[in-house]
Protein backbone atom coordinates (compact mmCIF):
# COMPACT_ATOMS: atom_id res chain seq x y z
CA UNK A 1 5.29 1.72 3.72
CA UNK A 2 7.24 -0.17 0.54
CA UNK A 3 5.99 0.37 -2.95
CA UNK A 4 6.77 -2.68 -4.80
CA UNK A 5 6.57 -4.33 -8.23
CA UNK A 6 7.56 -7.29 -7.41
CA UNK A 7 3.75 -8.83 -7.38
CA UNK A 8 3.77 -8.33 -11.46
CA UNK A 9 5.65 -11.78 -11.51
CA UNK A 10 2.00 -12.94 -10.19
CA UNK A 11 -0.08 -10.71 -11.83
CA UNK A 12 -2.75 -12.60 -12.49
CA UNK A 13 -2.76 -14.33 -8.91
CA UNK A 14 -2.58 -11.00 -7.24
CA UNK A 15 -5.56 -9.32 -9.32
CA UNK A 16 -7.77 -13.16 -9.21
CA UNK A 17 -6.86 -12.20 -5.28
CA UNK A 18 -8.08 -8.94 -4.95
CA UNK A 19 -10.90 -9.07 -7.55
CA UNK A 20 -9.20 -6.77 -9.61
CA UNK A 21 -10.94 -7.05 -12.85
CA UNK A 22 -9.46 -8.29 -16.31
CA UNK A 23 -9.53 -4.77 -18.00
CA UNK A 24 -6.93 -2.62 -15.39
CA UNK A 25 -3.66 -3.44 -14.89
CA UNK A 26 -1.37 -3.32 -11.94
CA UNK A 27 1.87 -1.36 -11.65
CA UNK A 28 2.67 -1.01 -8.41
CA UNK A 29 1.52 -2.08 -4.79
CA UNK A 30 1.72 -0.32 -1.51
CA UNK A 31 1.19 -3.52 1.23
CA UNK A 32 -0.15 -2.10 4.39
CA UNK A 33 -1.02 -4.25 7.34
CA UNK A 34 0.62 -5.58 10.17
CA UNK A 35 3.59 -8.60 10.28
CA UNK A 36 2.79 -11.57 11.69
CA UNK A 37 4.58 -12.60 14.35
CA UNK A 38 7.04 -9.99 16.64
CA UNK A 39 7.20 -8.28 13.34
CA UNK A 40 10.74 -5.52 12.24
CA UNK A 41 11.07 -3.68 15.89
CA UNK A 42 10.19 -0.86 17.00
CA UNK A 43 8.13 2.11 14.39
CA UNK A 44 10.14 4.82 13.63
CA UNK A 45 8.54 6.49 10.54
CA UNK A 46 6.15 9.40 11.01
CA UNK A 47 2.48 9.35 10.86
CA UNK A 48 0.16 9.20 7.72
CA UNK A 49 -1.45 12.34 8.63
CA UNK A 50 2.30 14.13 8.51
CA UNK A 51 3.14 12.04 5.45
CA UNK A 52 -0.35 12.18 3.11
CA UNK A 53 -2.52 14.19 1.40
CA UNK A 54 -6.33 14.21 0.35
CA UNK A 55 -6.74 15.25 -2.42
CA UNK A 56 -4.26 17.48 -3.22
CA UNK A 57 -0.69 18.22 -1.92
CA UNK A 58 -1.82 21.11 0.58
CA UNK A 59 -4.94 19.67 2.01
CA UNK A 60 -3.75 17.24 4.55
CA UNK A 61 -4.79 13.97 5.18
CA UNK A 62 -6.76 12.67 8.25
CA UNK A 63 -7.44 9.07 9.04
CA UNK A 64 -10.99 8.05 9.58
């Protein structure tokens, strides 16, 4: 998981793209999916449900 700014040099694309309307802004972006292709090797970063929250800090997160 990479938080990036980068897509604010396409702002406009990205939010036309997502249907993000005129009236928000964007600061950052978390992309989540998978790469195309063989993608970066093997996953070595721990689990969202070890890693996030719901809600608050001490409730922990589980995926649906």
């Amino acid at each position: 998981c990479t938080l990036t700014t980068l897509h604010c040099l396409r702002e406009g694309a990205v939010k036309e793209l997502l249907d993000i309307p005129d009236s928000w802004g964007t600061l950052a972006l978390i992309p989540i999916g998978y790469p195309v292709g063989r993608g970066h090797g093997p996953i070595t970063r721990k689990s969202a449900d070890v890693m996030a929250a719901h809600n608050t800090f001490d409730t922990p997160w589980r995926g649906e």
